[in-house]
N, C-alpha and C. Protein backbone atom coordinates (compact mmCIF):
# COMPACT_ATOMS: atom_id res chain seq x y z
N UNK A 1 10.95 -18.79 -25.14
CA UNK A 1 9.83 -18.57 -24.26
C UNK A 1 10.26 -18.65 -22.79
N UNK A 2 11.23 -19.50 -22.67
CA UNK A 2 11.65 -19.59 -21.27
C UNK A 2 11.88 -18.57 -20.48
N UNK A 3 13.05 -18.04 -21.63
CA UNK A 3 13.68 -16.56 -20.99
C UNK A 3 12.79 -15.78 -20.69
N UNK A 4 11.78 -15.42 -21.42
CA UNK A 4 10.90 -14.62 -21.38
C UNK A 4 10.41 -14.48 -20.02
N UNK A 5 9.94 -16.20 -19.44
CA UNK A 5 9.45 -16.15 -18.27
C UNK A 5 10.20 -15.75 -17.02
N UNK A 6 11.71 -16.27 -17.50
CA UNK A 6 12.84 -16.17 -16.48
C UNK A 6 12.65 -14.44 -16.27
N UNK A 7 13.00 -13.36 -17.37
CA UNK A 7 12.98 -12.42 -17.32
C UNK A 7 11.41 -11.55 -16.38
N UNK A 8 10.90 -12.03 -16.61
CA UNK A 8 9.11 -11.54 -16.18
C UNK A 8 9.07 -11.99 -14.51
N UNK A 9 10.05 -13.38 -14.37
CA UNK A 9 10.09 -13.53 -13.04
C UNK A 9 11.04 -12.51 -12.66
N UNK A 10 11.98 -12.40 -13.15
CA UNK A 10 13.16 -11.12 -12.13
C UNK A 10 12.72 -9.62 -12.25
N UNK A 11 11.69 -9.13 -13.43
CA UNK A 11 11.09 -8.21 -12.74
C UNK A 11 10.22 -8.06 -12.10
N UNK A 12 9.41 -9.32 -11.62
CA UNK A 12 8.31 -9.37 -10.28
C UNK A 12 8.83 -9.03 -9.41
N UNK A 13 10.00 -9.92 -8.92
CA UNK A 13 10.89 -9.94 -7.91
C UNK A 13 11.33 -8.48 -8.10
N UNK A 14 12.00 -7.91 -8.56
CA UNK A 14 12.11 -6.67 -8.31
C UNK A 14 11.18 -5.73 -8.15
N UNK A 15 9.87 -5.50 -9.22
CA UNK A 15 8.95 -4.39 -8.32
C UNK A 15 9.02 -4.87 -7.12
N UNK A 16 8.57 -6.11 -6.56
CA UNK A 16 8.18 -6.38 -4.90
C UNK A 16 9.24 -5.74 -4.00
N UNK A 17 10.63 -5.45 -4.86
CA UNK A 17 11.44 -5.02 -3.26
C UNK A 17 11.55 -3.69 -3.35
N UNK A 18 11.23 -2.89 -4.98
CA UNK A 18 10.62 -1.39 -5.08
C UNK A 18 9.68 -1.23 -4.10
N UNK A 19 8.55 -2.43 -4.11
CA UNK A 19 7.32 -1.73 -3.69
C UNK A 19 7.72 -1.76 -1.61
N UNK A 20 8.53 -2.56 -1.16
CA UNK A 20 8.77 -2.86 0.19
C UNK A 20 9.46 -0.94 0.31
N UNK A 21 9.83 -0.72 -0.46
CA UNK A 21 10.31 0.85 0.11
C UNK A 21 9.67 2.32 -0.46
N UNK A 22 8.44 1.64 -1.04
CA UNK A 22 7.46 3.21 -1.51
C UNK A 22 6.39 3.05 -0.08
N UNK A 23 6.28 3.97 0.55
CA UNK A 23 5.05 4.34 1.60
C UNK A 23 3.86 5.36 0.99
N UNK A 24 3.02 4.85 1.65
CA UNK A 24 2.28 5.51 1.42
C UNK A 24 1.20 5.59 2.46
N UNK A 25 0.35 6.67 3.01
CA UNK A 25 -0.56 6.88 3.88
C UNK A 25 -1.97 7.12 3.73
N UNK A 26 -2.57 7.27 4.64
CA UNK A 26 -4.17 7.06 4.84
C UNK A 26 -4.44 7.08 5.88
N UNK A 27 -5.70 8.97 5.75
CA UNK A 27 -5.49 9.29 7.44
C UNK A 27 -7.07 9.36 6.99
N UNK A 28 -7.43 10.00 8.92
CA UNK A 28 -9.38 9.65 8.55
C UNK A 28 -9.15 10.81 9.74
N UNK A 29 -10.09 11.66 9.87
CA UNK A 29 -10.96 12.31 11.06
C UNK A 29 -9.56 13.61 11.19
N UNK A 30 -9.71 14.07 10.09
CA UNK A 30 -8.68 15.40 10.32
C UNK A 30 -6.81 14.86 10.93
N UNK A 31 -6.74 14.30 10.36
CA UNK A 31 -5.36 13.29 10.47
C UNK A 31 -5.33 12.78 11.48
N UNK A 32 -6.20 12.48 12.52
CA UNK A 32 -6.45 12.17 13.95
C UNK A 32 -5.79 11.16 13.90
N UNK A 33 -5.91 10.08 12.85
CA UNK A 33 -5.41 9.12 12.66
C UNK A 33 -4.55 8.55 11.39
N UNK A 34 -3.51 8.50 11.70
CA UNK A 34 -2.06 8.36 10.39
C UNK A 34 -2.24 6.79 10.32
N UNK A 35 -2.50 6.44 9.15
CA UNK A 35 -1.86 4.91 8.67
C UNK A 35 -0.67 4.84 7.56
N UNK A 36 0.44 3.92 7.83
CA UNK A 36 1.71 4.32 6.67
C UNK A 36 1.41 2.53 6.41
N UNK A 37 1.35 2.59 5.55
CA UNK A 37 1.71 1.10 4.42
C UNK A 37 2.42 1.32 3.73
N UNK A 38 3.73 -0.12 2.99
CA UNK A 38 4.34 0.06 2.03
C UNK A 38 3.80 -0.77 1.18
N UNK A 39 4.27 -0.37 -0.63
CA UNK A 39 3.72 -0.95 -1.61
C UNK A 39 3.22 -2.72 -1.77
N UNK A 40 3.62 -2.80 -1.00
CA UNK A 40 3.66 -4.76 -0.52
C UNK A 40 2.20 -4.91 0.27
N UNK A 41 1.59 -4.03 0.73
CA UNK A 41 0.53 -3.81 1.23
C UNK A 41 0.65 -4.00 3.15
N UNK A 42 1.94 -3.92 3.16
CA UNK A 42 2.27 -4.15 4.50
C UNK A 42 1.83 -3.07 5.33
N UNK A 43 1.10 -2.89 6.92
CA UNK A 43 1.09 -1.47 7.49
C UNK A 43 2.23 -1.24 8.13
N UNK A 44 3.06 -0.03 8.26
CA UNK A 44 4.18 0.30 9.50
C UNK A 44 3.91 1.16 10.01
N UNK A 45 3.43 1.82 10.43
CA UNK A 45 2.71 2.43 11.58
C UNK A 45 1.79 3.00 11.48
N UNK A 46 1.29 3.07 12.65
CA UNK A 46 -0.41 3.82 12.76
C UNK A 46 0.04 4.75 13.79
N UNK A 47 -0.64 6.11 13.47
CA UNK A 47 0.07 6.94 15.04
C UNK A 47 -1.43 7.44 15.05
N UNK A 48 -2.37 8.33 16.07
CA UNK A 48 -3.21 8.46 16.65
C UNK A 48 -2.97 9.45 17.50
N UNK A 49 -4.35 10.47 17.10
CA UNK A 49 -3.13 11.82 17.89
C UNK A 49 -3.68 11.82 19.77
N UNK A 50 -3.20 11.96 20.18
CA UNK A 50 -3.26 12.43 21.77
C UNK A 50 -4.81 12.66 21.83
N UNK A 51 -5.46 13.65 21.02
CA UNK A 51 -7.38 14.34 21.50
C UNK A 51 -7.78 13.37 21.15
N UNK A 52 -7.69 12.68 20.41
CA UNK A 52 -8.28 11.52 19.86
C UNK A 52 -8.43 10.40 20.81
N UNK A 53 -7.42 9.81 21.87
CA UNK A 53 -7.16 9.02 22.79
C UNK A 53 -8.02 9.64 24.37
N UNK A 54 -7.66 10.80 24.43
CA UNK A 54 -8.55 11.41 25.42
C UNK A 54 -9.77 11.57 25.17
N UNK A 55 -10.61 11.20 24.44
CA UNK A 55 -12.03 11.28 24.08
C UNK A 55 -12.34 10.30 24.77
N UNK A 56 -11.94 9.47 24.59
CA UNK A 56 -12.84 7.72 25.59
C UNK A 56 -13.39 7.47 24.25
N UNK A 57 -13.34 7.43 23.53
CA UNK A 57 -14.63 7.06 22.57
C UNK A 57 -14.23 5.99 21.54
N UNK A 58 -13.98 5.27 21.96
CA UNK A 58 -13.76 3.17 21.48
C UNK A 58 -14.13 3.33 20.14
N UNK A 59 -15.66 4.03 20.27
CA UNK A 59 -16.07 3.71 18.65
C UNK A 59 -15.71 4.44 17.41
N UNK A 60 -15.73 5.75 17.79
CA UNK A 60 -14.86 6.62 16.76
C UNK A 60 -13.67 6.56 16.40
N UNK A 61 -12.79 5.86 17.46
CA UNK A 61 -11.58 5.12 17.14
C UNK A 61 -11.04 4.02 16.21
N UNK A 62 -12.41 3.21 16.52
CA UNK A 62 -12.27 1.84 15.64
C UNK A 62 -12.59 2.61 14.14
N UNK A 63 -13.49 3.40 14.11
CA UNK A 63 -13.76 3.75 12.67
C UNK A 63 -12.65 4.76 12.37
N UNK A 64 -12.37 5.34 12.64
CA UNK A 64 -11.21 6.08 11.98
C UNK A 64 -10.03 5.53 12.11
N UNK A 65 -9.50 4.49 12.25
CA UNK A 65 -8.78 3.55 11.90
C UNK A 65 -9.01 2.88 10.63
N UNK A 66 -10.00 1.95 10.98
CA UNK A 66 -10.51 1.34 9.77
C UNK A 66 -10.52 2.03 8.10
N UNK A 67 -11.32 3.50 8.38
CA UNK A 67 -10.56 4.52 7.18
C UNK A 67 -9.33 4.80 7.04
N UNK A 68 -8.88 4.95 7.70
CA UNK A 68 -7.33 5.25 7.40
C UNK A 68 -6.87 3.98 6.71
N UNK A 69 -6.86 2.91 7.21
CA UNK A 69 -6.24 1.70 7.23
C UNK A 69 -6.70 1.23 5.34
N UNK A 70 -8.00 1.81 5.32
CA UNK A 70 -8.49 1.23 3.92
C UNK A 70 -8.25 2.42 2.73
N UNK A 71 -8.04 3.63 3.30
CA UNK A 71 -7.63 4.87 2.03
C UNK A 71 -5.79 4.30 2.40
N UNK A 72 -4.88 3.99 2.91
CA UNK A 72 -4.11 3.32 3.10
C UNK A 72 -3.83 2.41 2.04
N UNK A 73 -4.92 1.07 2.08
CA UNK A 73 -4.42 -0.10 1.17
C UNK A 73 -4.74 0.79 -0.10
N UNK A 74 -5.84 1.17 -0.59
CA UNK A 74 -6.20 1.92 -1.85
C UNK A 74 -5.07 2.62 -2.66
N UNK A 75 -4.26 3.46 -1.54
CA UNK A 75 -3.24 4.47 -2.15
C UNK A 75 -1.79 3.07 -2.62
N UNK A 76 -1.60 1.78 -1.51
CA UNK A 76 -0.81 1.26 -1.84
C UNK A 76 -0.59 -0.07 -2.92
N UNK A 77 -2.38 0.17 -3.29
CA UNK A 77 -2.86 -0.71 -4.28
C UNK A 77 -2.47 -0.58 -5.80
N UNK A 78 -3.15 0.85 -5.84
CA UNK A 78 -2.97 1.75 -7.01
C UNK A 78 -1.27 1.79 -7.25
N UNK A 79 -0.65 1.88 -6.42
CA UNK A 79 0.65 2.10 -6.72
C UNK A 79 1.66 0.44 -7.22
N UNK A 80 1.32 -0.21 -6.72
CA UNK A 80 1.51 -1.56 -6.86
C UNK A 80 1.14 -1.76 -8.12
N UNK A 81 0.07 -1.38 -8.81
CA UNK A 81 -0.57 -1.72 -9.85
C UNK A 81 0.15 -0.42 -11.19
N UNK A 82 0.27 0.40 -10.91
CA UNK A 82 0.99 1.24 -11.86
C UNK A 82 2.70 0.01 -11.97
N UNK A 83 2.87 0.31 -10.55
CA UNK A 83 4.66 -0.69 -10.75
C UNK A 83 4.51 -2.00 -11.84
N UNK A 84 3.26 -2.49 -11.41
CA UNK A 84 3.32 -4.08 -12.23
C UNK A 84 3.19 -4.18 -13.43
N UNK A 85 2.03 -2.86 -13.96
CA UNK A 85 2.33 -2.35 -15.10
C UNK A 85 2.96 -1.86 -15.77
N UNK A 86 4.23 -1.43 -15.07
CA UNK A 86 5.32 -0.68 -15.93
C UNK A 86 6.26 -2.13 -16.06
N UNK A 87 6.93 -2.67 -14.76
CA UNK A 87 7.43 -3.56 -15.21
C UNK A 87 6.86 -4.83 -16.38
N UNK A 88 5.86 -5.00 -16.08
CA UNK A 88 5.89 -6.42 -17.58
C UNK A 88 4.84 -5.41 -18.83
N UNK A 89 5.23 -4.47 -19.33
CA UNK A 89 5.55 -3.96 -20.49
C UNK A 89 6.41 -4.82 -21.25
N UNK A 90 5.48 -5.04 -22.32
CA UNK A 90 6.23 -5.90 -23.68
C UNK A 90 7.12 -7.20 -23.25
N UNK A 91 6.98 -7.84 -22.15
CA UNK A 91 7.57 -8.76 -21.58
C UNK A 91 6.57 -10.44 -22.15
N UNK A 92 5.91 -10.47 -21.97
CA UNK A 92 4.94 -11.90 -22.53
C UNK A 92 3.48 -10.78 -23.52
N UNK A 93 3.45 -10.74 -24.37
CA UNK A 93 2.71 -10.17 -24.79
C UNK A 93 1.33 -10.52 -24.96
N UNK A 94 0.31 -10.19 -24.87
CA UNK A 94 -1.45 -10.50 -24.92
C UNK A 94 -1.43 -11.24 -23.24
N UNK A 95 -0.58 -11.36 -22.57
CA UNK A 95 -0.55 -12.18 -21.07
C UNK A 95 -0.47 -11.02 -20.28
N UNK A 96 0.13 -9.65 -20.19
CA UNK A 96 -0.07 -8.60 -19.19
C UNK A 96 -0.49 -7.58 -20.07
């Protein structure tokens, strides 16, 4: 049983450093606004296009961020969750 766990721990540890190098994005308002997260749910950049900044408009900003930022975690959720499921396949059984 030990091993089992030992094993289930070294493939956690490994999806997590898969998931540190899958990206994935989530844009809002005609790509006005790019969000990149990696599978870890981390963000690495947000870019924001130029018309978008020249508008003045604070509030349409904050919200199309906020979408991006959340179709973002969604896309890097789902993917996290396929990884975790592939790795502990048949690993502790009736437990994943």
């Amino acid at each position: 049983m030990l091993d089992k766990l030992y094993e289930a721990q070294k493939k956690m540890q490994e999806v997590k450093e898969r998931l540190d190098k899958i990206s994935v994005t989530g844009k809002a308002g005609n790509d006005d606004v790019v969000v990149d997260m990696n599978g870890n749910l981390k963000i690495t950049s947000v870019k924001i296009s130029d018309e978008l900044v020249t508008l003045n408009d604070k509030e349409q900003l904050e919200d199309l961020i906020s979408v991006a930022c959340n179709r973002a975690l969604d896309a890097a959720q789902n993917v996290a969750q396929v990884e975790m499921a592939e790795a502990s396949k048949g690993l502790l059984p009736g437990i994943f």
